[in-house]
N, C-alpha and C. Protein backbone atom coordinates (compact mmCIF):
# COMPACT_ATOMS: atom_id res chain seq x y z
N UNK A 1 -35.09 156.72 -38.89
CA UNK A 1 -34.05 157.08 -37.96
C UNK A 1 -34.64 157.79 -36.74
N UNK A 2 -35.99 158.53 -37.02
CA UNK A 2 -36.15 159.55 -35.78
C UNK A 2 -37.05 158.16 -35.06
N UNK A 3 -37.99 157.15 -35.54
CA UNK A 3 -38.31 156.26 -34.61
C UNK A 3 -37.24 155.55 -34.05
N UNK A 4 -35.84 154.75 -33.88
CA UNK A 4 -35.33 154.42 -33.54
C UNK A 4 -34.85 155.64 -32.80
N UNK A 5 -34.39 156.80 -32.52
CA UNK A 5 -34.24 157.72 -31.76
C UNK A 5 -35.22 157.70 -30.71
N UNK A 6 -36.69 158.30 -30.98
CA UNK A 6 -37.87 158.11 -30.06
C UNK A 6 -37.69 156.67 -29.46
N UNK A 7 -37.47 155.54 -29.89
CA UNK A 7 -37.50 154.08 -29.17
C UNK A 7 -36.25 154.20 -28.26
N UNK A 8 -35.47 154.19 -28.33
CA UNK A 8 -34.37 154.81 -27.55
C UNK A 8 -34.86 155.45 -26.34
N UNK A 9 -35.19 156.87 -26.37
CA UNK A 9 -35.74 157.44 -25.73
C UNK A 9 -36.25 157.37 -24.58
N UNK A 10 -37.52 156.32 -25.23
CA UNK A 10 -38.67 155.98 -24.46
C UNK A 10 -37.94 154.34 -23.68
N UNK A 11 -37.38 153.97 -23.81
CA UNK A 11 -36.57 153.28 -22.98
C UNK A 11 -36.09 153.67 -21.78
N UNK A 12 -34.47 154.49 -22.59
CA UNK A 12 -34.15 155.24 -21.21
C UNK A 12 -35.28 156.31 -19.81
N UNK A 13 -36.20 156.52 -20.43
CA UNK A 13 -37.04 157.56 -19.69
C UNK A 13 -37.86 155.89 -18.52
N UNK A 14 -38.23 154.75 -19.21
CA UNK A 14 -38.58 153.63 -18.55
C UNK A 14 -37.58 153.32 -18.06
N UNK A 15 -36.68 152.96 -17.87
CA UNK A 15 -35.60 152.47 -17.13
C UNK A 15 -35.45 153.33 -16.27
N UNK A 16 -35.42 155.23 -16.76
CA UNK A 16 -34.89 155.74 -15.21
C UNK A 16 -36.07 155.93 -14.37
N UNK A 17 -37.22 155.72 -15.09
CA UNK A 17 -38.33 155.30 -13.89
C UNK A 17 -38.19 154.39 -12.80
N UNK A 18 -38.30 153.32 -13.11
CA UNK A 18 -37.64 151.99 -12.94
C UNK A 18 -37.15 151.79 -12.17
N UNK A 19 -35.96 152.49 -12.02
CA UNK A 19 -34.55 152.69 -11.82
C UNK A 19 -34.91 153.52 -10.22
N UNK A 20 -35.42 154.43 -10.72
CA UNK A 20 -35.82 155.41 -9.45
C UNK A 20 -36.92 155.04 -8.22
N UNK A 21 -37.88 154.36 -8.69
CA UNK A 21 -38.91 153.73 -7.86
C UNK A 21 -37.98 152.65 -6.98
N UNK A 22 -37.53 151.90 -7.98
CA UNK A 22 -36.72 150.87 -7.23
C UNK A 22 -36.05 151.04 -5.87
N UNK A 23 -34.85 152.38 -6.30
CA UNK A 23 -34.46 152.75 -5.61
C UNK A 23 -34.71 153.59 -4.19
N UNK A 24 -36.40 153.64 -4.45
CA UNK A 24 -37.00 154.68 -3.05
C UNK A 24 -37.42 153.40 -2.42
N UNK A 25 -38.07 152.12 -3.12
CA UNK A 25 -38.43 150.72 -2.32
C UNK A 25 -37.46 150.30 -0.98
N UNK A 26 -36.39 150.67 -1.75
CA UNK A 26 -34.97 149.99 -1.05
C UNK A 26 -34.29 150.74 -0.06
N UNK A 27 -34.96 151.68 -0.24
CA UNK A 27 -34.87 152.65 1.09
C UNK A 27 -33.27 153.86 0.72
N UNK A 28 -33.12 154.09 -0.23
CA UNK A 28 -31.95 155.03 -1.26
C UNK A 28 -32.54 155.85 -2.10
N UNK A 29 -32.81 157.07 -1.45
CA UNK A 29 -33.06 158.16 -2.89
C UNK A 29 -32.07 158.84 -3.52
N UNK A 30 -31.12 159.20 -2.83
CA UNK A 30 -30.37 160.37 -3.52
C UNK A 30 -29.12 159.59 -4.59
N UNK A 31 -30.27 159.00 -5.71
CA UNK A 31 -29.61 158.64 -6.53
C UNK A 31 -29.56 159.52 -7.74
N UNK A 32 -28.30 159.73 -8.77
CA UNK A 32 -28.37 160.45 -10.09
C UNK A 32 -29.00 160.11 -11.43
N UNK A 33 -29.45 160.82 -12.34
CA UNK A 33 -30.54 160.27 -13.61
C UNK A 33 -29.64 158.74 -13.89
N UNK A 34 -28.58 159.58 -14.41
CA UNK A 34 -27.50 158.39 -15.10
C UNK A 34 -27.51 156.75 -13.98
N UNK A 35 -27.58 157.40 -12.86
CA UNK A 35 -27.58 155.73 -12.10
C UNK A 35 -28.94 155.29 -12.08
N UNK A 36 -29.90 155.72 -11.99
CA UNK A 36 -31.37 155.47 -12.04
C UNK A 36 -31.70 154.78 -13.19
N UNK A 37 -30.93 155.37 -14.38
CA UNK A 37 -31.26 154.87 -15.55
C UNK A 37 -30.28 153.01 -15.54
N UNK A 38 -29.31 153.26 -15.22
CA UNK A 38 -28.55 151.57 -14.98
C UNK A 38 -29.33 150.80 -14.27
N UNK A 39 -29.65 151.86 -13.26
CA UNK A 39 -30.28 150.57 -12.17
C UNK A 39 -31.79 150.21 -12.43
N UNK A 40 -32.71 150.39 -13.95
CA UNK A 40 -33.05 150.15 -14.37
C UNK A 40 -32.89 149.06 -15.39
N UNK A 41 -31.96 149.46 -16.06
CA UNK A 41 -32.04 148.32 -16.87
C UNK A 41 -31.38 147.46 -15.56
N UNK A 42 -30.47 147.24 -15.10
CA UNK A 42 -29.97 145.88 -14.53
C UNK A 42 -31.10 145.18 -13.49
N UNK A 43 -31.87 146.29 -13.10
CA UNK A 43 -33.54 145.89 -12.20
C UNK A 43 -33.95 144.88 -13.55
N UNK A 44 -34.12 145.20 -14.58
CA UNK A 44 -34.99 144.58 -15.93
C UNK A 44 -34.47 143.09 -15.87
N UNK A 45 -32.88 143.35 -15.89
CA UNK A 45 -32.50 142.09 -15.96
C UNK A 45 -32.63 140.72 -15.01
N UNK A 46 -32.25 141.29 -13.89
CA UNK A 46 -32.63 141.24 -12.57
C UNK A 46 -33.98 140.64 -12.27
N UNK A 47 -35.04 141.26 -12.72
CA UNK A 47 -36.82 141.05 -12.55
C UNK A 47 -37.21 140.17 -13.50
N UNK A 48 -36.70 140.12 -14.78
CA UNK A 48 -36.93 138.95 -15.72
C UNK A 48 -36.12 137.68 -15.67
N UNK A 49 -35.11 137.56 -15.20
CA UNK A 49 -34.56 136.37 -14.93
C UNK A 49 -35.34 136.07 -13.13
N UNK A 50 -35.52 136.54 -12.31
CA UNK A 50 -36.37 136.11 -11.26
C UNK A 50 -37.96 136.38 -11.48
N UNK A 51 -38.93 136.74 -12.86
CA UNK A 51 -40.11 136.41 -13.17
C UNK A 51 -40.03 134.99 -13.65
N UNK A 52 -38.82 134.38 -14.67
CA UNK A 52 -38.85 133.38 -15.18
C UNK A 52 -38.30 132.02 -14.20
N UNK A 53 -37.74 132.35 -13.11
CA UNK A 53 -37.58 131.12 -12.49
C UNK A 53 -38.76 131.04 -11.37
N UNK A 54 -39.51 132.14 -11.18
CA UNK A 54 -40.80 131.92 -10.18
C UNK A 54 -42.02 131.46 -11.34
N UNK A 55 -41.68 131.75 -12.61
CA UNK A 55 -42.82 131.15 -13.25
C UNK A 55 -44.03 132.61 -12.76
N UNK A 56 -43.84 133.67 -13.14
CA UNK A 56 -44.70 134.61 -12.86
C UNK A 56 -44.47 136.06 -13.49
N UNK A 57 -45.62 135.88 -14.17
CA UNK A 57 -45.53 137.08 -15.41
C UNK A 57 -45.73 138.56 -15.04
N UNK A 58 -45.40 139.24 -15.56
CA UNK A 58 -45.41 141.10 -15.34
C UNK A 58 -46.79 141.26 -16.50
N UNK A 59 -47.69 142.04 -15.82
CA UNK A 59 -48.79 142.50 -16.81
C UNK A 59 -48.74 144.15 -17.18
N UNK A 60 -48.04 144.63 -17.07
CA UNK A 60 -47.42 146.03 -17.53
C UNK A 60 -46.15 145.98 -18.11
N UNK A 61 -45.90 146.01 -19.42
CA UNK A 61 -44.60 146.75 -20.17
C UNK A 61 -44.99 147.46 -21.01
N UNK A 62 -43.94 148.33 -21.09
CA UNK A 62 -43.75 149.64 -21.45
C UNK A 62 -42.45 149.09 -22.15
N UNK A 63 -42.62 149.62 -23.87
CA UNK A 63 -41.46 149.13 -24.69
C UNK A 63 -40.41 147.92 -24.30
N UNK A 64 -41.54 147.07 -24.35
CA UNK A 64 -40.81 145.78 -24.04
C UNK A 64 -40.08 145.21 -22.59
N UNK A 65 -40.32 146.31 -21.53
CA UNK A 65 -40.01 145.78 -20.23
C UNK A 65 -40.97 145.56 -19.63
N UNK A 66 -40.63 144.77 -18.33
CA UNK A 66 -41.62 144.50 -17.75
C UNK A 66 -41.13 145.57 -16.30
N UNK A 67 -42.51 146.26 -16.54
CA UNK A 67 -42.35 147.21 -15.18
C UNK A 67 -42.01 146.83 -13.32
N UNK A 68 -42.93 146.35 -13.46
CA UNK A 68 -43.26 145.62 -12.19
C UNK A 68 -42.03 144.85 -11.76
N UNK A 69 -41.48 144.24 -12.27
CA UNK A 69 -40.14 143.27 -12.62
C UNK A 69 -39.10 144.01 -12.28
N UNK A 70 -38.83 144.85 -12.97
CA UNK A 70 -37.91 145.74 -13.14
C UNK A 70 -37.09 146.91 -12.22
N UNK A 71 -39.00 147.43 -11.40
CA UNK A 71 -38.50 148.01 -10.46
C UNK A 71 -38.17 147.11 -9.23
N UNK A 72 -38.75 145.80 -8.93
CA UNK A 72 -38.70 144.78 -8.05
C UNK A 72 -37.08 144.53 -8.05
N UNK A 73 -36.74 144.08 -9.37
CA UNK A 73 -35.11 144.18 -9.59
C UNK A 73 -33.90 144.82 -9.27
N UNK A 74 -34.40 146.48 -9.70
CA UNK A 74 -33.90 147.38 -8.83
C UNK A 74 -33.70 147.86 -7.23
N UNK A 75 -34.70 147.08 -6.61
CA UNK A 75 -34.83 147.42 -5.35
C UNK A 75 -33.91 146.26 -4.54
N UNK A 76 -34.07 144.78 -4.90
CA UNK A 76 -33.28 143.67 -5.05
C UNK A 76 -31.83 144.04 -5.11
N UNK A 77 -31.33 144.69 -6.56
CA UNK A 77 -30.21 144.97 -6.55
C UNK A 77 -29.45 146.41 -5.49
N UNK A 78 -30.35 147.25 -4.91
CA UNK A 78 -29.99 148.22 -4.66
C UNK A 78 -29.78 147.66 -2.92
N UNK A 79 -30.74 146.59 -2.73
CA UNK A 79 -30.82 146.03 -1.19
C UNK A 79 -29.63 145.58 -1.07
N UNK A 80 -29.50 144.48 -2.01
CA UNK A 80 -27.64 143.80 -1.89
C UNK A 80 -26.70 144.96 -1.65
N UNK A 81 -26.42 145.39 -2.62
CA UNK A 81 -25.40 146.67 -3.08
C UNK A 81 -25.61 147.57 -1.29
N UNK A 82 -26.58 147.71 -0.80
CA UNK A 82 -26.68 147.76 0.25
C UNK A 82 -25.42 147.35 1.52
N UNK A 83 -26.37 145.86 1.47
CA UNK A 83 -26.09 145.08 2.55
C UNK A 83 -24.37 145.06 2.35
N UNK A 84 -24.11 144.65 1.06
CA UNK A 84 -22.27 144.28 1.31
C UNK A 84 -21.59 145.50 1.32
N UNK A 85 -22.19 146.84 0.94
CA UNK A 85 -21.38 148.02 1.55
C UNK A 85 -21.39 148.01 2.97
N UNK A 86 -22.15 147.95 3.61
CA UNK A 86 -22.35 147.73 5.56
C UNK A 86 -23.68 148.96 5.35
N UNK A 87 -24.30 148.73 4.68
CA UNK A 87 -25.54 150.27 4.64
C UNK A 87 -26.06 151.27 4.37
N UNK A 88 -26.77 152.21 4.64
CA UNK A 88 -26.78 153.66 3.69
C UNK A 88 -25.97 154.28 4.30
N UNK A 89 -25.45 155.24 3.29
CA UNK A 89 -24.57 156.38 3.71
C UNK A 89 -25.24 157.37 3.79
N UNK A 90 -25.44 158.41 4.74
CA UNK A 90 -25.92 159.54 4.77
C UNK A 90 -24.74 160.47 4.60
């Protein structure tokens, strides 16, 4: 039970990495843990469905994500989310 806790864990702490890099790529920092951590995983999702249609692999994961991917994803998703609001808000 405490490894499935620690695996857990070590997920969310990769995702709000992830999540957060992404989000400084894309030109948005003042994001919260809790959104850093979404916009991680949905970067994951995001970076592995566009690694697999470019046919181009991530050589860093960390508990089963692919890093590189992931934050690429996040930055992707944070650009859109962007663009159809009309921009950053300061």
């Amino acid at each position: 039970m405490l490894d499935n806790l620690l695996n857990l864990l070590a997920l969310v702490l990769v995702a709000f990495v992830c999540g957060a890099l992404g989000a400084r790529l894309a030109g948005s920092s003042r994001r919260g843990c809790i959104t850093s951590i979404v916009l991680g995983f949905i970067g994951a999702l995001i970076g592995t469905l566009l690694s697999q249609k470019l046919g181009i692999k991530d050589f860093i994961y960390l508990k089963d994500i692919p890093v590189l991917w992931s934050i690429a994803g996040a930055a992707i998703f944070i650009a859109v989310l962007n663009f159809i609001s009309g921009g950053r808000r300061r």
